[in-house]
Protein backbone atom coordinates (compact mmCIF):
# COMPACT_ATOMS: atom_id res chain seq x y z
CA UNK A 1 76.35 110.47 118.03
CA UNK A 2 74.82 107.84 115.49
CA UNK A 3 74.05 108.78 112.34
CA UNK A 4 70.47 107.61 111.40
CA UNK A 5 70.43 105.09 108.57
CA UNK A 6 68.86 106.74 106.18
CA UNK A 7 71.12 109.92 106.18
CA UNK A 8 73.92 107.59 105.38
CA UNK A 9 75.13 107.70 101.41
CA UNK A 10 75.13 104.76 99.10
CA UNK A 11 78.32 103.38 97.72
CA UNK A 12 78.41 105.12 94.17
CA UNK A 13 77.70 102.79 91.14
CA UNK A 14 80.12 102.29 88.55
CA UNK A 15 78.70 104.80 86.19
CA UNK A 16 78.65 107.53 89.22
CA UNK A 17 82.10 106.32 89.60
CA UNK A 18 82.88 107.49 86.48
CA UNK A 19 81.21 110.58 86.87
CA UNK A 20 82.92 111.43 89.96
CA UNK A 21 86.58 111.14 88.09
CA UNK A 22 85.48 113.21 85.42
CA UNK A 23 84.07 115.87 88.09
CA UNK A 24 87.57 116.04 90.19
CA UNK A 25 89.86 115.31 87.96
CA UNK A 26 91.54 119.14 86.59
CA UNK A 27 89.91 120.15 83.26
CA UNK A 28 93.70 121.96 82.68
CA UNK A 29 95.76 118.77 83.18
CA UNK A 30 95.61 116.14 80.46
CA UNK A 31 95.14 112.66 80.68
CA UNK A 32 97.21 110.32 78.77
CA UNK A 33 95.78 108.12 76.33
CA UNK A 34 95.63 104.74 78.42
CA UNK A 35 93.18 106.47 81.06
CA UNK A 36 90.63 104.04 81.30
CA UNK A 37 87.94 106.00 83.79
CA UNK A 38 85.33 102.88 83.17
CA UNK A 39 87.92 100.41 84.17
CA UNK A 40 89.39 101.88 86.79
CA UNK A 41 86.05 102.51 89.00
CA UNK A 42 84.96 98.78 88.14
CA UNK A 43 88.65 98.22 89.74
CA UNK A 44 88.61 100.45 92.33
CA UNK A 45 85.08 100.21 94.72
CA UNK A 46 86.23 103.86 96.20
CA UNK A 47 83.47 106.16 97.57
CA UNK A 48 82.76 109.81 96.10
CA UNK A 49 85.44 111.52 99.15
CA UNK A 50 87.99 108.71 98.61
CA UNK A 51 87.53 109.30 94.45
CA UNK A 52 88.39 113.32 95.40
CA UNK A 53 91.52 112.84 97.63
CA UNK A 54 92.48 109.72 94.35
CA UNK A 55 92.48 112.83 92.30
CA UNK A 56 93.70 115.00 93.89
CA UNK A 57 96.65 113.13 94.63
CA UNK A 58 97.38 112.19 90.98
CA UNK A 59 96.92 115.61 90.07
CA UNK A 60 99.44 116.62 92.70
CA UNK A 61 102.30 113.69 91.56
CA UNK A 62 101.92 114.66 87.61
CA UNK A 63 102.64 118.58 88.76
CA UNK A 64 106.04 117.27 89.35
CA UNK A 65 106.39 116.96 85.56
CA UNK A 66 107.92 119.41 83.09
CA UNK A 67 104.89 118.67 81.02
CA UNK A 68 102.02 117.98 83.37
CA UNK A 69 99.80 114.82 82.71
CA UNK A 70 97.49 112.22 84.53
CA UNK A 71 98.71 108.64 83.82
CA UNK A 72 96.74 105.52 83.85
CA UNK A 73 99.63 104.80 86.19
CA UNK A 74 98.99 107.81 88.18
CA UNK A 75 95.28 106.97 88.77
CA UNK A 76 96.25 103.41 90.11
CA UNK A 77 98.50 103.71 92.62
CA UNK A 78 96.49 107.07 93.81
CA UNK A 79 93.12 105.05 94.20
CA UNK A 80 95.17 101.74 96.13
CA UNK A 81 96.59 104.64 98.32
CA UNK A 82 92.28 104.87 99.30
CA UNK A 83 92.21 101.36 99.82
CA UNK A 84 95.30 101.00 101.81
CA UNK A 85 93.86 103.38 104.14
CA UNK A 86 91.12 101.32 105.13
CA UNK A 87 93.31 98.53 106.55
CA UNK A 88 95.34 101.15 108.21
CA UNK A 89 98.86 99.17 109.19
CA UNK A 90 97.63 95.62 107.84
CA UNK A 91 98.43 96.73 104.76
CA UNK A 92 100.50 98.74 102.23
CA UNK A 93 100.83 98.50 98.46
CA UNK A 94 104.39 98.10 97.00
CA UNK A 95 105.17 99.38 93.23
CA UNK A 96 108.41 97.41 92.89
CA UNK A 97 110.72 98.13 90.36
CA UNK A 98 113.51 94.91 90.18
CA UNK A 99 114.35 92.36 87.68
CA UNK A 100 115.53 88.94 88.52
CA UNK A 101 118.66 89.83 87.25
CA UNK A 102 119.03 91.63 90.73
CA UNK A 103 117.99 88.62 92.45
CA UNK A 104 121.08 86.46 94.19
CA UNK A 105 119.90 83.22 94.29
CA UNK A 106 120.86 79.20 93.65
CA UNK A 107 120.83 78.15 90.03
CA UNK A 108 117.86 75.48 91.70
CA UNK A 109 116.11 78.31 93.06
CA UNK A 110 116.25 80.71 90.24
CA UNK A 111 114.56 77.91 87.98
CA UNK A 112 111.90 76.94 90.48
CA UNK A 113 110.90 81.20 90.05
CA UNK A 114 111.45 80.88 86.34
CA UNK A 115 108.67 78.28 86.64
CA UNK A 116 106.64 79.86 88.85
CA UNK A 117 106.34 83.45 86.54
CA UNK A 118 105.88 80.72 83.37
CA UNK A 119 103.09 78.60 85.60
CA UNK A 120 101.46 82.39 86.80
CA UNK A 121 101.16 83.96 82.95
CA UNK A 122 99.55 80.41 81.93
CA UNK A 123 97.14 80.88 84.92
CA UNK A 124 93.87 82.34 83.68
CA UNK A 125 94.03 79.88 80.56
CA UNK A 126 94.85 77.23 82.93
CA UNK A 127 91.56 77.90 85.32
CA UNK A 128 89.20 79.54 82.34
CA UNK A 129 89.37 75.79 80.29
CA UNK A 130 89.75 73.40 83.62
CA UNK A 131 88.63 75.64 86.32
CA UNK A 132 84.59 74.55 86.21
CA UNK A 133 86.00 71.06 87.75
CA UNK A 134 87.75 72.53 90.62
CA UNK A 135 86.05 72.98 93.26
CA UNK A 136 88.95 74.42 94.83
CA UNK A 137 92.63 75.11 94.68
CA UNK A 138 92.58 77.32 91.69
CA UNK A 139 94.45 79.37 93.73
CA UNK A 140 98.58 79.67 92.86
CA UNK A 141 100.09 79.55 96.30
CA UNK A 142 103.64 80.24 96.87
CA UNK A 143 105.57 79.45 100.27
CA UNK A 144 108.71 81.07 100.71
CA UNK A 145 110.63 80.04 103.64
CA UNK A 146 114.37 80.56 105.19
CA UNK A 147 116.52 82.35 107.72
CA UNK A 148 115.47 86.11 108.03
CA UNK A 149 117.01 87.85 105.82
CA UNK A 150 117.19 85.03 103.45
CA UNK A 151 115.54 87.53 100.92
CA UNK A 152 111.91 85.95 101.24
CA UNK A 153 110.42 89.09 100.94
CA UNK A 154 112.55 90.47 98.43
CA UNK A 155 111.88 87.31 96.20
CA UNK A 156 108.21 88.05 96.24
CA UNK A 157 108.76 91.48 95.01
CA UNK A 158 111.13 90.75 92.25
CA UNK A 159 108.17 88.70 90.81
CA UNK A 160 105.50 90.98 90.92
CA UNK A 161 107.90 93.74 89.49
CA UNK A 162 108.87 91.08 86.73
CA UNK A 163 104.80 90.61 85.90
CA UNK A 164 103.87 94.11 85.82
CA UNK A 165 101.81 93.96 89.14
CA UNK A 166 101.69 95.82 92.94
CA UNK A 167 102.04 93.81 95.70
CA UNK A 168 100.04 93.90 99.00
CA UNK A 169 101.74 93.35 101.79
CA UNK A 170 99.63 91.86 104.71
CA UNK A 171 100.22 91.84 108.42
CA UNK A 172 99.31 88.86 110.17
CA UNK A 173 97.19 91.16 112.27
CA UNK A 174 94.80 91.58 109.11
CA UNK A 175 91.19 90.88 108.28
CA UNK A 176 92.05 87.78 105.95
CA UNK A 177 88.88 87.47 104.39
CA UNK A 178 88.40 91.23 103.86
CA UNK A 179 92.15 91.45 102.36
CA UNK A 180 91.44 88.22 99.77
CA UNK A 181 88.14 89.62 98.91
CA UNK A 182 90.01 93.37 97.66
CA UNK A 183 92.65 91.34 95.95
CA UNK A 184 89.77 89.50 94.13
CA UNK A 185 88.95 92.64 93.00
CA UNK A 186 91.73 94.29 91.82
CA UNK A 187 93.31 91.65 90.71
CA UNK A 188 96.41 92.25 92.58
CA UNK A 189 99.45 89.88 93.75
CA UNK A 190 99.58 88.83 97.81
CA UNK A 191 102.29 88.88 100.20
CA UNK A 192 101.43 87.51 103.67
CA UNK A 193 104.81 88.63 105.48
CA UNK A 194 105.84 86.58 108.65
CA UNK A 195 102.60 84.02 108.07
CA UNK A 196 104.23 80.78 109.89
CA UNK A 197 101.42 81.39 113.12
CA UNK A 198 98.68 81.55 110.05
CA UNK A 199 99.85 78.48 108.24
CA UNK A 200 97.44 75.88 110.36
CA UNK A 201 94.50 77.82 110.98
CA UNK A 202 91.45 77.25 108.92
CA UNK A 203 90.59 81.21 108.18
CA UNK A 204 93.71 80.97 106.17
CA UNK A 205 93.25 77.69 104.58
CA UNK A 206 89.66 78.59 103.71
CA UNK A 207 90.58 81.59 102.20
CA UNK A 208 93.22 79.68 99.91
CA UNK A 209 90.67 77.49 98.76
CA UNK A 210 88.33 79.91 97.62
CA UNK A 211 91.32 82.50 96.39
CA UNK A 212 92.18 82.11 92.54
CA UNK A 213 95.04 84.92 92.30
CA UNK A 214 98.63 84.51 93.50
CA UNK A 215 99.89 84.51 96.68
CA UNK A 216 103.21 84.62 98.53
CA UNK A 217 103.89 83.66 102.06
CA UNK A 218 106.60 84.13 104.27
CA UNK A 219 107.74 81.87 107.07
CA UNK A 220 111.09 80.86 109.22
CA UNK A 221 110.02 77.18 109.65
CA UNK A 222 111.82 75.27 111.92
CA UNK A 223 109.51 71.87 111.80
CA UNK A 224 108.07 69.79 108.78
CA UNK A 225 104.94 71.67 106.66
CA UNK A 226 101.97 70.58 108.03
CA UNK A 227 99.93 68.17 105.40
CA UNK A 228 96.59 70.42 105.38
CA UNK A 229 99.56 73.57 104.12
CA UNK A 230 101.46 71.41 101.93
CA UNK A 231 98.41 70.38 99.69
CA UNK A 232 97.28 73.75 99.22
């Protein structure tokens, strides 16, 4: 049956965010001292039952701990757990944990990464002083391309675990614009597996030109990159 409009519940604001950690989180377990409750509900858009089961999950990870505690660590990857549910099998949040180091690649190759990590850390200064005369392509758009099991995939984790950041992994099956639009919030590092079908179509394109985070692709090309791709 439909529920009538005005039974349904408003997203909670910010401050109610706030309010609703405080309320589930366990009065007996501690929370360490980079807990940020104020940044992490203007991080994570959750609603009061997602906020619970974010809690309750943290709550249930530190018990593993000889000396129970709720990290800001915790928190995160508890409340993207809520997000990646909404996107069902479109997407799923990696924590890597590799340094380039474990990364077998081409002297040629290993410097083009070096660059890229050096080109990503310079990013926000980069767009905050030139970024009011781009209209577009602030974005920092990485295609990685080979043989399967070239270690495209594996590349893309390596640098997210080398900046400190999750990655989202994205079907080509996903809502594009709704999967930007939660990296745009969070912040967070993209990795559009298997995207060679999405390359020339203009949802993707568009959604480049607007994006201003970083974002991986994965493709086995067999022809030439198509002009509209290559500029972006």
């Amino acid at each position: 049956s439909c529920i009538p409009s005005w039974w349904r519940f408003a997203p909670p604001t910010p401050k109610m965010a706030v309010d609703l950690w405080r309320t589930h989180l366990p009065p007996g377990t501690p929370l360490t001292a980079d807990v940020d409750l104020e940044a992490l509900a203007q991080r994570y858009r959750l609603s009061g039952a997602a906020i619970a089961r974010a809690a309750r999950m943290a709550t249930a990870f530190s018990a593993a701990d000889p000396e129970p505690a709720i990290t800001a660590h915790l928190l995160d990857q508890a409340a993207a757990a809520q997000l990646d549910d909404e996107f069902g099998d479109h997407l799923r949040t990696l924590h890597p944990a590799h340094s380039l180091d474990d990364l077998i690649v081409p002297d040629a190759t290993l410097h083009q990464l070096r660059e890229l990590l050096a080109a990503y850390r310079a990013w926000d200064r980069v767009v905050g002083a030139w970024g009011s005369r781009l209209a577009t392509g602030q974005c920092l758009a990485v295609l990685l391309h080979g043989e399967p099991g070239a270690g495209k995939t594996f590349a893309a984790e390596v640098l997210a675990s080398t900046l400190g950041q999750p990655l989202h992994v994205v079907a080509p099956t996903a809502d594009l614009r709704a999967v930007f639009e939660r990296a745009r919030q969070r912040r967070a590092i993209l990795l559009l597996d298997d995207a060679g079908a999405l390359l020339a179509r203009p949802p993707l394109l568009q959604e480049l030109d607007r994006h201003t985070g970083l974002v991986f692709l994965t493709a086995h090309l067999t022809g030439p990159i198509a002009p509209a791709v290559r500029t972006r």
